[in-house]
PDB file of N, CA and C in Angstrom:
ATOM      1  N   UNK A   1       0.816  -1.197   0.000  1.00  0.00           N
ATOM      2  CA  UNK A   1       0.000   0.000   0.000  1.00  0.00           C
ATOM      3  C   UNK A   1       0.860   1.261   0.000  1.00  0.00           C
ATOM      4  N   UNK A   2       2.000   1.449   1.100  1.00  0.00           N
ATOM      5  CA  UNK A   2       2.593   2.498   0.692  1.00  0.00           C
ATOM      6  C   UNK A   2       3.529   2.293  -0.645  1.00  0.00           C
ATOM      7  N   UNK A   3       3.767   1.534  -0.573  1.00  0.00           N
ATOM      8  CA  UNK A   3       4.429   1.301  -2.486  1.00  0.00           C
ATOM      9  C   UNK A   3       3.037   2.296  -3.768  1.00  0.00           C
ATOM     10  N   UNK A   4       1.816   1.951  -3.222  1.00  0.00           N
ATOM     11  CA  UNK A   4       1.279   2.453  -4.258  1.00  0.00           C
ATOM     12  C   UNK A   4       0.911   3.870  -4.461  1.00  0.00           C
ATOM     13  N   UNK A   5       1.100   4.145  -2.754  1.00  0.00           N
ATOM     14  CA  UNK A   5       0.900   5.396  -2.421  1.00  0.00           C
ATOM     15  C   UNK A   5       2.008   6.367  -2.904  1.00  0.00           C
ATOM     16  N   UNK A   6       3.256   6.193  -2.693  1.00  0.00           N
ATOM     17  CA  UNK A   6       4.305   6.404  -3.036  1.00  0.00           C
ATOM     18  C   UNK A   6       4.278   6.823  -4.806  1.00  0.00           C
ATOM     19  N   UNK A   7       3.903   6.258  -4.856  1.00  0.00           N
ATOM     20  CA  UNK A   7       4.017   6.097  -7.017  1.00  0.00           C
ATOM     21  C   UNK A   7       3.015   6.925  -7.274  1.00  0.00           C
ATOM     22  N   UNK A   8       1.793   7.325  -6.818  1.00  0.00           N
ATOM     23  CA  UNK A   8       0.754   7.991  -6.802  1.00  0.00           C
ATOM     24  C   UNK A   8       1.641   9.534  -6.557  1.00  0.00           C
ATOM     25  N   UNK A   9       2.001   9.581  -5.770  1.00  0.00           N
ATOM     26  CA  UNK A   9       2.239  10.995  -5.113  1.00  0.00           C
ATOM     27  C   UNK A   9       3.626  11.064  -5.772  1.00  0.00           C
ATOM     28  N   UNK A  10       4.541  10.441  -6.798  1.00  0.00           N
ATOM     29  CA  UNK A  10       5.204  10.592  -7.707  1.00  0.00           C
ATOM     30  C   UNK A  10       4.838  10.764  -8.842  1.00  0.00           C
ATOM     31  N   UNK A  11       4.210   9.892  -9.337  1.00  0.00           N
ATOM     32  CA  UNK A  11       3.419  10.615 -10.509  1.00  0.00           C
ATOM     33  C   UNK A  11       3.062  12.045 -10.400  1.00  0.00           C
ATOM     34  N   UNK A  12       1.990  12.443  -9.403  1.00  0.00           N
ATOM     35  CA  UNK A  12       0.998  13.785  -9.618  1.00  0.00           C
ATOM     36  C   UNK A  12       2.425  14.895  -9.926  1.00  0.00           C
ATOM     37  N   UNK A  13       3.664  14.463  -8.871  1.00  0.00           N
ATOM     38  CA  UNK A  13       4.345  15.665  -8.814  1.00  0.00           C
ATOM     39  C   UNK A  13       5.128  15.583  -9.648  1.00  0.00           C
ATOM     40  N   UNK A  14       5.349  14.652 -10.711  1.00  0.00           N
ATOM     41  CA  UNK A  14       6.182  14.852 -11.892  1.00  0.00           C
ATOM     42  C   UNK A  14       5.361  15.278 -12.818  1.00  0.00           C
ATOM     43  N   UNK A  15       3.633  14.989 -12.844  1.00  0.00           N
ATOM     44  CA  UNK A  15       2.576  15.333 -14.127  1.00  0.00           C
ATOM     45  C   UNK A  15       3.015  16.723 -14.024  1.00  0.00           C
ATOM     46  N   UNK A  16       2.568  17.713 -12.956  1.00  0.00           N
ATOM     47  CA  UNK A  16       2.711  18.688 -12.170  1.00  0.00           C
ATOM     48  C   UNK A  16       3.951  19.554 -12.716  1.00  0.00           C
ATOM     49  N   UNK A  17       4.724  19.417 -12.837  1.00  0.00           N
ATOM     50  CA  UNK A  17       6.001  19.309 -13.358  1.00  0.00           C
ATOM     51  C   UNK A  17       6.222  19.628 -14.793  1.00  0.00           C
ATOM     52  N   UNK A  18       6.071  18.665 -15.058  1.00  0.00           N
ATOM     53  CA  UNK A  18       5.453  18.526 -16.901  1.00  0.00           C
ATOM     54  C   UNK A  18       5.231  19.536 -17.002  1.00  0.00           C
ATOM     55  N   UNK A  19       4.093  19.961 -16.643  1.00  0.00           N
ATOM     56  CA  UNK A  19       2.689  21.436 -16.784  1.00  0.00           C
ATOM     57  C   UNK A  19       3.607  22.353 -16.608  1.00  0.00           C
ATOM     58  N   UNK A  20       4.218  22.420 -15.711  1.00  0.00           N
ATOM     59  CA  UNK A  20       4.895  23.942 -15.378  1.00  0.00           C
ATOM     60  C   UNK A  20       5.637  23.998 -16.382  1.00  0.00           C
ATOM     61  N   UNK A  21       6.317  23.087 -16.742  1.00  0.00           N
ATOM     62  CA  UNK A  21       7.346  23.420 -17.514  1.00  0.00           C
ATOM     63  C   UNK A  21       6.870  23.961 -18.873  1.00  0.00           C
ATOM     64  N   UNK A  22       5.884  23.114 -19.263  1.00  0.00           N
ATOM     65  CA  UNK A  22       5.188  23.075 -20.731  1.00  0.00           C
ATOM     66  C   UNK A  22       4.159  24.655 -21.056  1.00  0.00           C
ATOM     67  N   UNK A  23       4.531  25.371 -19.513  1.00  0.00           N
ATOM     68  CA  UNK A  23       3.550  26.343 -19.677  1.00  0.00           C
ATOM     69  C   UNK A  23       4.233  27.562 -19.682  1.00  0.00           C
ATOM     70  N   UNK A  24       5.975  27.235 -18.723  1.00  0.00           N
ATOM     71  CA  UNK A  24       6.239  28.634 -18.243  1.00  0.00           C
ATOM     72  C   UNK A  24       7.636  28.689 -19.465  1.00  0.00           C
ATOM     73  N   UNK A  25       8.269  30.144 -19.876  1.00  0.00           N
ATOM     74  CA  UNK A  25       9.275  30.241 -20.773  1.00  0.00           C
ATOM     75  C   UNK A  25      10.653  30.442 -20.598  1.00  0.00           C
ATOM     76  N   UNK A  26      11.411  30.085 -21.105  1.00  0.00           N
ATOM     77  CA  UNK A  26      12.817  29.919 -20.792  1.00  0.00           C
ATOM     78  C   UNK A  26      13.356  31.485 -20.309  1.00  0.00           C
ATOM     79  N   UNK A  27      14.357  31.560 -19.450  1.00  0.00           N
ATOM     80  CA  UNK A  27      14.367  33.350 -19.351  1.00  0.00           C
ATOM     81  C   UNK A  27      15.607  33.356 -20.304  1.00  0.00           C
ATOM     82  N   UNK A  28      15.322  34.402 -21.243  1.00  0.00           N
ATOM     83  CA  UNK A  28      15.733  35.100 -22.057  1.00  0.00           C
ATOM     84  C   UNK A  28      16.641  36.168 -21.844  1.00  0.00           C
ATOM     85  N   UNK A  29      17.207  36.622 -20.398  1.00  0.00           N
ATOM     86  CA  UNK A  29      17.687  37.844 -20.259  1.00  0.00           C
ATOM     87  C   UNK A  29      17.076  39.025 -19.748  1.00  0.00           C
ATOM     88  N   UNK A  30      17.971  40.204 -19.282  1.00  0.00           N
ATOM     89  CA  UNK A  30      17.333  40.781 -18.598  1.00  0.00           C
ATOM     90  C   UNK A  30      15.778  41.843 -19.389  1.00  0.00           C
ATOM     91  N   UNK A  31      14.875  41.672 -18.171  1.00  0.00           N
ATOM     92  CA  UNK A  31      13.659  42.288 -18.998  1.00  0.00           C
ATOM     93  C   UNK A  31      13.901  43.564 -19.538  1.00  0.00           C
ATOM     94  N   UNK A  32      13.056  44.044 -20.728  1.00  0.00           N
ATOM     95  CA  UNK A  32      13.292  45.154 -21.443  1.00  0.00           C
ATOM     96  C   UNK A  32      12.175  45.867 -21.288  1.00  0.00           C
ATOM     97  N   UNK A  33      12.108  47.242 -21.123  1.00  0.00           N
ATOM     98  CA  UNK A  33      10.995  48.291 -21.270  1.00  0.00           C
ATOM     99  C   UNK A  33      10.271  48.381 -22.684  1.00  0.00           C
ATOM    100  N   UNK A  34       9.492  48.107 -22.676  1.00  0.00           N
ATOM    101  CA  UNK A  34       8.471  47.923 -24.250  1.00  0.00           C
ATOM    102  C   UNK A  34       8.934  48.699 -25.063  1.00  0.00           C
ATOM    103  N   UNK A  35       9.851  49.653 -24.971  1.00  0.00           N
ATOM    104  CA  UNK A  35      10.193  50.715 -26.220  1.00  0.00           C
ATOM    105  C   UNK A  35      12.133  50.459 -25.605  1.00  0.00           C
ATOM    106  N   UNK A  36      12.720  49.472 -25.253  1.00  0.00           N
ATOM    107  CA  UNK A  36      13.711  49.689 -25.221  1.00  0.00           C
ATOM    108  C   UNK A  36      14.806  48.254 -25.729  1.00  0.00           C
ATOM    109  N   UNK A  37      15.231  48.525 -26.615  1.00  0.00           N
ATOM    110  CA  UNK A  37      16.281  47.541 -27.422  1.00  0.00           C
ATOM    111  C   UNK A  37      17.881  47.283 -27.123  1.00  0.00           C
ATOM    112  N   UNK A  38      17.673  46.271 -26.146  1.00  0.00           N
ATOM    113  CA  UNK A  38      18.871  45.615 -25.525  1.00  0.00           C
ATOM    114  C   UNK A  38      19.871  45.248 -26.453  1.00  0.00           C
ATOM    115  N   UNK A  39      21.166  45.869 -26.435  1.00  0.00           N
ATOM    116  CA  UNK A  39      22.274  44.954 -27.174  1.00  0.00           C
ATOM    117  C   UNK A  39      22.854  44.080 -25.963  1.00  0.00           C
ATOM    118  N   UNK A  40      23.455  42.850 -26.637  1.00  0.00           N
ATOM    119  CA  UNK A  40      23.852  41.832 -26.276  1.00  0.00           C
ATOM    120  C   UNK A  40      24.266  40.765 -26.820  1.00  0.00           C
ATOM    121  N   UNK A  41      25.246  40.034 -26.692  1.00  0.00           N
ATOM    122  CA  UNK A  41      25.302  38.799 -27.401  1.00  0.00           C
ATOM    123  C   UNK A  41      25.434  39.294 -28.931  1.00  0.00           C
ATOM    124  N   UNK A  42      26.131  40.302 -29.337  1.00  0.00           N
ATOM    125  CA  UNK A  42      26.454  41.094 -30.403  1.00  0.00           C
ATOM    126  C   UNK A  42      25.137  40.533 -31.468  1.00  0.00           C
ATOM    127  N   UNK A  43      24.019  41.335 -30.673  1.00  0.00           N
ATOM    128  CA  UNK A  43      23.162  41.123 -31.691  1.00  0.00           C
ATOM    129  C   UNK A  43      21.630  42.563 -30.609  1.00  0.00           C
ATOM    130  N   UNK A  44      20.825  43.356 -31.447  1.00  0.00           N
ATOM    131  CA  UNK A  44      20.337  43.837 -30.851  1.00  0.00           C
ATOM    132  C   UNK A  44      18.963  43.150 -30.832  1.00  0.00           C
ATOM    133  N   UNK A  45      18.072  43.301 -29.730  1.00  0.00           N
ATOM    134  CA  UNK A  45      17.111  42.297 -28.974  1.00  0.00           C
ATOM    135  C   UNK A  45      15.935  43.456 -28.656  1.00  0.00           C
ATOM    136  N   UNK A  46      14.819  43.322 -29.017  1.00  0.00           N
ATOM    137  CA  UNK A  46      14.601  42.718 -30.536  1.00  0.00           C
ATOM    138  C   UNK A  46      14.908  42.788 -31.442  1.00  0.00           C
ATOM    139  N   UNK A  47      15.471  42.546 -32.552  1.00  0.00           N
ATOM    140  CA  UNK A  47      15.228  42.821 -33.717  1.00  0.00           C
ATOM    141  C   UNK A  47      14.898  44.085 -34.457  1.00  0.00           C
ATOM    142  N   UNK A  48      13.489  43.686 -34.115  1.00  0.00           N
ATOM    143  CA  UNK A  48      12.063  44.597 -34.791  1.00  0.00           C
ATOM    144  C   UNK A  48      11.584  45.335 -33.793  1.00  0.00           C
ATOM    145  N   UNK A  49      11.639  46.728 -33.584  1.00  0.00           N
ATOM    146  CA  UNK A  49      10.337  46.867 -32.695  1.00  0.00           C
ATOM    147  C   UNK A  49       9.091  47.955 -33.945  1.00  0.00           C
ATOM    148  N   UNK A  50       7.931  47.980 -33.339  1.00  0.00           N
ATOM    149  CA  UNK A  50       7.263  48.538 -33.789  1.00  0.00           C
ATOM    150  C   UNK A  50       6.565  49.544 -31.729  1.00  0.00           C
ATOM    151  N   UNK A  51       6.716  50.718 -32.710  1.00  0.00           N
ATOM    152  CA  UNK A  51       6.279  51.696 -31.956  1.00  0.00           C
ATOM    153  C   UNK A  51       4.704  52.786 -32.554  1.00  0.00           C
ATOM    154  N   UNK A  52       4.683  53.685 -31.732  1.00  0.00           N
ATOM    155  CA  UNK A  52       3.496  54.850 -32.659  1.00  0.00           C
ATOM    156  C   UNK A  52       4.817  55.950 -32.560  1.00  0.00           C
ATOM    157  N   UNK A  53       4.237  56.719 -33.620  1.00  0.00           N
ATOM    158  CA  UNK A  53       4.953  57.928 -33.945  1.00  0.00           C
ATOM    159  C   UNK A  53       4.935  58.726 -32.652  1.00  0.00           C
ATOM    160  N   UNK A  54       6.292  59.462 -32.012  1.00  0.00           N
ATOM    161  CA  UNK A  54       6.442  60.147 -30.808  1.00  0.00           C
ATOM    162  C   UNK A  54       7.204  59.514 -29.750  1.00  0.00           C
ATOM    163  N   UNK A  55       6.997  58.399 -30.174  1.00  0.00           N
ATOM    164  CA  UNK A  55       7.729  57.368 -29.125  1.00  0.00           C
ATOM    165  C   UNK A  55       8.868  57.846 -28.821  1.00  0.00           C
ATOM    166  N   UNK A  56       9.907  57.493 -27.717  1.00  0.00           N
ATOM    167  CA  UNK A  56      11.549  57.551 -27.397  1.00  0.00           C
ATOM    168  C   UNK A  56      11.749  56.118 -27.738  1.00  0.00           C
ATOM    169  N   UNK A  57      12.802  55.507 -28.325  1.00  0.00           N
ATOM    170  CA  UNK A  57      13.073  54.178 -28.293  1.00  0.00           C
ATOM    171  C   UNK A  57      14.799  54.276 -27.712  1.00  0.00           C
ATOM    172  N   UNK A  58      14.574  53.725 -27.034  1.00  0.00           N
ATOM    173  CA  UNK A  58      16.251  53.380 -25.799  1.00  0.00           C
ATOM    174  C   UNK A  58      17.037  51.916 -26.517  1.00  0.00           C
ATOM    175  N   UNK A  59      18.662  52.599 -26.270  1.00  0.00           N
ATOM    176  CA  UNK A  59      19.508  51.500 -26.576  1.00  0.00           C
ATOM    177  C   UNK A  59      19.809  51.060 -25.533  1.00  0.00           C
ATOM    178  N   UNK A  60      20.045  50.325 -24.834  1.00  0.00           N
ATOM    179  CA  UNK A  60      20.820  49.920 -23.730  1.00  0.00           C
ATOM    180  C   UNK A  60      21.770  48.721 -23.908  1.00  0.00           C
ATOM    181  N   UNK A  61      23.365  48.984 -24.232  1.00  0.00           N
ATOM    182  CA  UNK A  61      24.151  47.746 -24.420  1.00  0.00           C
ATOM    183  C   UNK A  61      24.434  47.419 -23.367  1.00  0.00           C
ATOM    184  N   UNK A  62      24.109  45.939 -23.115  1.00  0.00           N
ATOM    185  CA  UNK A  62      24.719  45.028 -21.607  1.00  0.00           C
ATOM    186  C   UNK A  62      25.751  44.015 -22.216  1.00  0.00           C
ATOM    187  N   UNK A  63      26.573  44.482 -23.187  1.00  0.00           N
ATOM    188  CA  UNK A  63      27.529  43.466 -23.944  1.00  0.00           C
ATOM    189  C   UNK A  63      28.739  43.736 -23.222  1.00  0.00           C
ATOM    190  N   UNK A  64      29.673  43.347 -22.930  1.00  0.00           N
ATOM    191  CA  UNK A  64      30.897  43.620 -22.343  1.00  0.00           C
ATOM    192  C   UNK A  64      31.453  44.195 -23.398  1.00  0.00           C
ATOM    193  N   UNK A  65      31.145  44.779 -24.879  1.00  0.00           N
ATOM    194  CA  UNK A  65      31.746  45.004 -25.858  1.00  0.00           C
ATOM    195  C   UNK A  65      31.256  46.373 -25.949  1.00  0.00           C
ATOM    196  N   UNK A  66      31.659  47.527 -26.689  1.00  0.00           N
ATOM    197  CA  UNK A  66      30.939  48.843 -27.039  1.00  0.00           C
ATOM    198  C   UNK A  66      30.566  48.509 -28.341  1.00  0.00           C
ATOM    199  N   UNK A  67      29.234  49.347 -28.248  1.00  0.00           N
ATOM    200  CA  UNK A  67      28.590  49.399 -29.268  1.00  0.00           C
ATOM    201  C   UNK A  67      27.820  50.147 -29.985  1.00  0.00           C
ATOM    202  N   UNK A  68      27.775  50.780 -31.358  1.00  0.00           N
ATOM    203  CA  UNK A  68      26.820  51.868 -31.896  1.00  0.00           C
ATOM    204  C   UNK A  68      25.817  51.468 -32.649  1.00  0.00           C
ATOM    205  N   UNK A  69      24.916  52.725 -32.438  1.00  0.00           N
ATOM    206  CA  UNK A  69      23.656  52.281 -32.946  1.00  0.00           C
ATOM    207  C   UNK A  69      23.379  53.388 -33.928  1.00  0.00           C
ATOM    208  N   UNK A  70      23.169  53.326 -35.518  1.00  0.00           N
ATOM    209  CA  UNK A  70      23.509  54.095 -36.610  1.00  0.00           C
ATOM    210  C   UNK A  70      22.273  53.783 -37.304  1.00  0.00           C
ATOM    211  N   UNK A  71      21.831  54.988 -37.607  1.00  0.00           N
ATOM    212  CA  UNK A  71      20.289  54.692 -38.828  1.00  0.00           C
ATOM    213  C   UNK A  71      21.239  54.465 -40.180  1.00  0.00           C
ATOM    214  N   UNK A  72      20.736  53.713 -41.162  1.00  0.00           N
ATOM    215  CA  UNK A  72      21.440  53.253 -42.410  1.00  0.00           C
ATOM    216  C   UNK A  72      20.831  54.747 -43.170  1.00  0.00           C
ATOM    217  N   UNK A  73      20.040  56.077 -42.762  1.00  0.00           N
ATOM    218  CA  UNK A  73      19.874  57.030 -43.321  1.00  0.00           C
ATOM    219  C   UNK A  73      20.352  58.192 -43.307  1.00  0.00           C
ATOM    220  N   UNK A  74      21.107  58.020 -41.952  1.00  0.00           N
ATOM    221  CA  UNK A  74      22.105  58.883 -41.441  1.00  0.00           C
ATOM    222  C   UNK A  74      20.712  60.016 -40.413  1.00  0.00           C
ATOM    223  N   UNK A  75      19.866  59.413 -39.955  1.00  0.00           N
ATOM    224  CA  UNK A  75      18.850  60.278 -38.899  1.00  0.00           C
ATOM    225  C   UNK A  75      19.304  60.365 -37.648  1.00  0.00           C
ATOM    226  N   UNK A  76      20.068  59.343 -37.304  1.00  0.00           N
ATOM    227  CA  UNK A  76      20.713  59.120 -35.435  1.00  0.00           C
ATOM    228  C   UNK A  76      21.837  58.313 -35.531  1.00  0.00           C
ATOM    229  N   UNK A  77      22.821  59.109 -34.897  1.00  0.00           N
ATOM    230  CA  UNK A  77      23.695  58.234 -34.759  1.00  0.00           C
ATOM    231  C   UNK A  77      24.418  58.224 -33.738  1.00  0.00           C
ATOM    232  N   UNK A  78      24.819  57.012 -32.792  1.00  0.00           N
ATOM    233  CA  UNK A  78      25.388  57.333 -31.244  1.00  0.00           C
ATOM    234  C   UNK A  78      26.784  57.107 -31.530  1.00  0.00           C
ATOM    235  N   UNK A  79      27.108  57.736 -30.342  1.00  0.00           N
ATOM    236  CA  UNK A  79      28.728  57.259 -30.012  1.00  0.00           C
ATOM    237  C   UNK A  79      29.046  56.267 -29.935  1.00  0.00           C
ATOM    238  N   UNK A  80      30.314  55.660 -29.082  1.00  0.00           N
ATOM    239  CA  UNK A  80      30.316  54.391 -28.759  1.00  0.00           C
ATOM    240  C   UNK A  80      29.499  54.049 -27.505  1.00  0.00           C
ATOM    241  N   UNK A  81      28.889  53.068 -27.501  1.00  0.00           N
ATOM    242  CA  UNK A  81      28.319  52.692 -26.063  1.00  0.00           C
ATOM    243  C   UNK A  81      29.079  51.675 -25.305  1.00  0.00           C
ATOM    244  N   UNK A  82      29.724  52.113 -24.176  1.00  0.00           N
ATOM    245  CA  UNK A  82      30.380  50.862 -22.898  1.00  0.00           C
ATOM    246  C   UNK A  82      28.627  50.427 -22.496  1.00  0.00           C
ATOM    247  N   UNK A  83      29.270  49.362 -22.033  1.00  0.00           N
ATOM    248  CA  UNK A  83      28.387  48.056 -21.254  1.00  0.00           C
ATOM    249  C   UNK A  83      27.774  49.380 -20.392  1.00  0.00           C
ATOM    250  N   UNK A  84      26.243  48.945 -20.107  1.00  0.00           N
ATOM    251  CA  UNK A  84      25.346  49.882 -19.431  1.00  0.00           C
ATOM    252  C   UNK A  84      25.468  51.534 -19.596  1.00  0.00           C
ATOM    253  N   UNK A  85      25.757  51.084 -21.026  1.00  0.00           N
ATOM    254  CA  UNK A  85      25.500  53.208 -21.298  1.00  0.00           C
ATOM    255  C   UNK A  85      24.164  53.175 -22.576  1.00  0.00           C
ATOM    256  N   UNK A  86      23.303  53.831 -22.454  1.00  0.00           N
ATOM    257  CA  UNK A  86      22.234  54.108 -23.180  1.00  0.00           C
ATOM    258  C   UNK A  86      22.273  54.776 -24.437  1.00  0.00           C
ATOM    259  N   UNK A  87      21.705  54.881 -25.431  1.00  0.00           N
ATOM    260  CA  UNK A  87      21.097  55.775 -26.291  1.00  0.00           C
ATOM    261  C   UNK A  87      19.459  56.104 -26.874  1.00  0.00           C
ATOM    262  N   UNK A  88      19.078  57.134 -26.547  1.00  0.00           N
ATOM    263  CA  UNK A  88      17.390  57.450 -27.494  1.00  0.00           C
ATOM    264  C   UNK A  88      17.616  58.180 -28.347  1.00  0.00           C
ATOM    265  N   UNK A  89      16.516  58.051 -28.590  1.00  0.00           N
ATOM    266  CA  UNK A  89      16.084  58.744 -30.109  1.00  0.00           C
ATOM    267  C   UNK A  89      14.345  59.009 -30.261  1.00  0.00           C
ATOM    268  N   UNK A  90      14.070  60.062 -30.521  1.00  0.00           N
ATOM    269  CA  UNK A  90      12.193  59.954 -30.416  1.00  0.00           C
ATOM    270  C   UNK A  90      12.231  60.265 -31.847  1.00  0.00           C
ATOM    271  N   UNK A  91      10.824  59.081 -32.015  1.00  0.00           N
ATOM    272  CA  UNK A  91      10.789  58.670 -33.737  1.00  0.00           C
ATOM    273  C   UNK A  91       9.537  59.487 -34.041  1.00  0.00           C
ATOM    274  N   UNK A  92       9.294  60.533 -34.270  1.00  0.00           N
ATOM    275  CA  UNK A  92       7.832  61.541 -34.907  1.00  0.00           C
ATOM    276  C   UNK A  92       7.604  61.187 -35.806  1.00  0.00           C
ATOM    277  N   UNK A  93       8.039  60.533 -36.691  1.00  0.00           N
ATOM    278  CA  UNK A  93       6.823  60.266 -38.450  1.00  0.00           C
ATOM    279  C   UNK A  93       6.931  59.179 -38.587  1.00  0.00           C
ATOM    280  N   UNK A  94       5.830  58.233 -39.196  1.00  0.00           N
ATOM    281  CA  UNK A  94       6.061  57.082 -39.414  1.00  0.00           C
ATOM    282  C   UNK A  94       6.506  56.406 -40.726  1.00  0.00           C
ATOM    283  N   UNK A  95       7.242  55.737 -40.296  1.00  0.00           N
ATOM    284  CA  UNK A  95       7.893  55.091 -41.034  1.00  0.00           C
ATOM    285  C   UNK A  95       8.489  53.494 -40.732  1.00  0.00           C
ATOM    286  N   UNK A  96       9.583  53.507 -41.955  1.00  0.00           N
ATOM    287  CA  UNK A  96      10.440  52.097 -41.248  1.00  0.00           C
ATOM    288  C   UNK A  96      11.971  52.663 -41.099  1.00  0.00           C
ATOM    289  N   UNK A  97      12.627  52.486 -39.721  1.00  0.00           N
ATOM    290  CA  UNK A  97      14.160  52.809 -39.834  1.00  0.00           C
ATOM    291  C   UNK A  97      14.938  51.540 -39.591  1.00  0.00           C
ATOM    292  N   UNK A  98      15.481  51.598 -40.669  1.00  0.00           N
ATOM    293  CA  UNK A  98      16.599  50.719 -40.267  1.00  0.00           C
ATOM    294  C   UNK A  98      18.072  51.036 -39.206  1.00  0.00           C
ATOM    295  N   UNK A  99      18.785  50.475 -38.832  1.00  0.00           N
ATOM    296  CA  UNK A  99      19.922  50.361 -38.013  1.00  0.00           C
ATOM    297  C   UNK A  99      21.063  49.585 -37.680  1.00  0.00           C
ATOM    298  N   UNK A 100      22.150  50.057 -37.527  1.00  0.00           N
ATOM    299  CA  UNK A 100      23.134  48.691 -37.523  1.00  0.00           C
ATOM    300  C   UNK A 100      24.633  49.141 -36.518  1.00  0.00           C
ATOM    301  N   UNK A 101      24.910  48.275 -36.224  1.00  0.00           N
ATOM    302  CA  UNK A 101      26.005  48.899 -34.891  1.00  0.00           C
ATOM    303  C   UNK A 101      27.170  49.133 -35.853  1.00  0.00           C
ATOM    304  N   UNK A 102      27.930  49.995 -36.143  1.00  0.00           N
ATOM    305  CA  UNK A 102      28.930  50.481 -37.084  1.00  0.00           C
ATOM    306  C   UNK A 102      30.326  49.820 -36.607  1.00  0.00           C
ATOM    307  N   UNK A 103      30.443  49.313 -35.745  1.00  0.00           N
ATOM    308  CA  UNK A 103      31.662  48.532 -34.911  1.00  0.00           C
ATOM    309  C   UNK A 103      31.400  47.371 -35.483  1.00  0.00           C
ATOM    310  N   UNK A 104      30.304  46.586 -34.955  1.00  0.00           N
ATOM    311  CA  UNK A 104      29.899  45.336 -35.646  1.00  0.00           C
ATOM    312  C   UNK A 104      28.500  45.132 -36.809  1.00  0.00           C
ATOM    313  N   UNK A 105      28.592  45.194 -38.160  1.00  0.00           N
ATOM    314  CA  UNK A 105      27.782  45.780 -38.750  1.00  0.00           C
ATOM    315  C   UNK A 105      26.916  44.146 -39.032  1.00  0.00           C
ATOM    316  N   UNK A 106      27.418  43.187 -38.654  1.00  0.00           N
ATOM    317  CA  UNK A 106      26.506  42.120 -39.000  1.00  0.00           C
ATOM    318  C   UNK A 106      25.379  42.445 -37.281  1.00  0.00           C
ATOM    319  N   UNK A 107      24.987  43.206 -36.966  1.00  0.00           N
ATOM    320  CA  UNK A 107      24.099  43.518 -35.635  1.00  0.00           C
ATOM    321  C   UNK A 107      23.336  44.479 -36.843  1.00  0.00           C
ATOM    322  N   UNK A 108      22.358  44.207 -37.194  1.00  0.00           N
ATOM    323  CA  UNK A 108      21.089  44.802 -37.300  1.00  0.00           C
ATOM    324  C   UNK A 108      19.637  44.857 -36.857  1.00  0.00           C
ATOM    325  N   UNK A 109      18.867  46.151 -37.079  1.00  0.00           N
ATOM    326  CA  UNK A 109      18.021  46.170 -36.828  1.00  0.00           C
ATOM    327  C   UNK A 109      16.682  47.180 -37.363  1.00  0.00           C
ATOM    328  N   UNK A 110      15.899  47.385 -36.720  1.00  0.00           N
ATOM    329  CA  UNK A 110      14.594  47.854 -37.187  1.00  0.00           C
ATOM    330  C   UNK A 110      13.383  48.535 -36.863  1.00  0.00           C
ATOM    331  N   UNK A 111      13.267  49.521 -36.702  1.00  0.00           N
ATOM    332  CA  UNK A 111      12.079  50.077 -36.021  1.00  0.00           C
ATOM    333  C   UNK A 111      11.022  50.473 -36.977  1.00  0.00           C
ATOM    334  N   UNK A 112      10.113  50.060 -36.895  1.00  0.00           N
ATOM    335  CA  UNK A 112       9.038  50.471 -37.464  1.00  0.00           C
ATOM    336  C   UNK A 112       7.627  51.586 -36.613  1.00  0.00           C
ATOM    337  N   UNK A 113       7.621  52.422 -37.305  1.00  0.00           N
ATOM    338  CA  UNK A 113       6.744  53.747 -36.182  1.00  0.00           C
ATOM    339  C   UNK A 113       5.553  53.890 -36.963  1.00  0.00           C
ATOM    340  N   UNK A 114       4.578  53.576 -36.313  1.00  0.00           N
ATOM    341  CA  UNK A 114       2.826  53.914 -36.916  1.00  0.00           C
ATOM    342  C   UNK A 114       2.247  55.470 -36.812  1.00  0.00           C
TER     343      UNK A 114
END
């Protein structure tokens, strides 16, 4: 009986288990402010953002590497960024901007403003 009991109350807490896992998401890094684009891992995170026109959109590199963040139109362009130094930019018309870190130019990216 406790043999079966045992296997019972192993099961539920491995089903249990299962679930959590199957439900909750891998962490990805540190959280980002909805309008703010993490470099890292020599790549900027997201990607893509999409904003509304007016927005500020924030760089924040947490790379141990410096890094710039350059419109391919020549609209913004930052300095170098050390690990935990920022850059904004407020996007007024909509459009699509592209971007790319001029140090490491395979790091691109994308903002799109409604």
């Amino acid at each position: 009986m406790i043999a079966h009991d045992f296997r019972r109350a192993f099961l539920t807490v491995m089903s249990a288990t299962a679930m959590l896992l199957a439900t909750s998401t891998l962490y990805a890094g540190p959280a980002a402010d909805a309008n703010t684009v993490v470099l890292k891992s020599f790549r900027f995170t997201p990607m893509s953002l999409t904003v509304s026109a007016g927005t500020t959109v924030i760089w924040k590199n947490l790379d141990g590497e410096p890094h710039t963040v350059v419109s391919d139109a020549g609209l913004f362009r930052s300095g170098g960024l050390d690990e935990n130094e920022s850059f904004t930019f407020k996007f007024d018309k909509p459009g699509t901007y592209k971007f790319i870190c001029s140090i490491h130019p395979q790091m691109l990216g994308t903002i799109i403003v409604k």
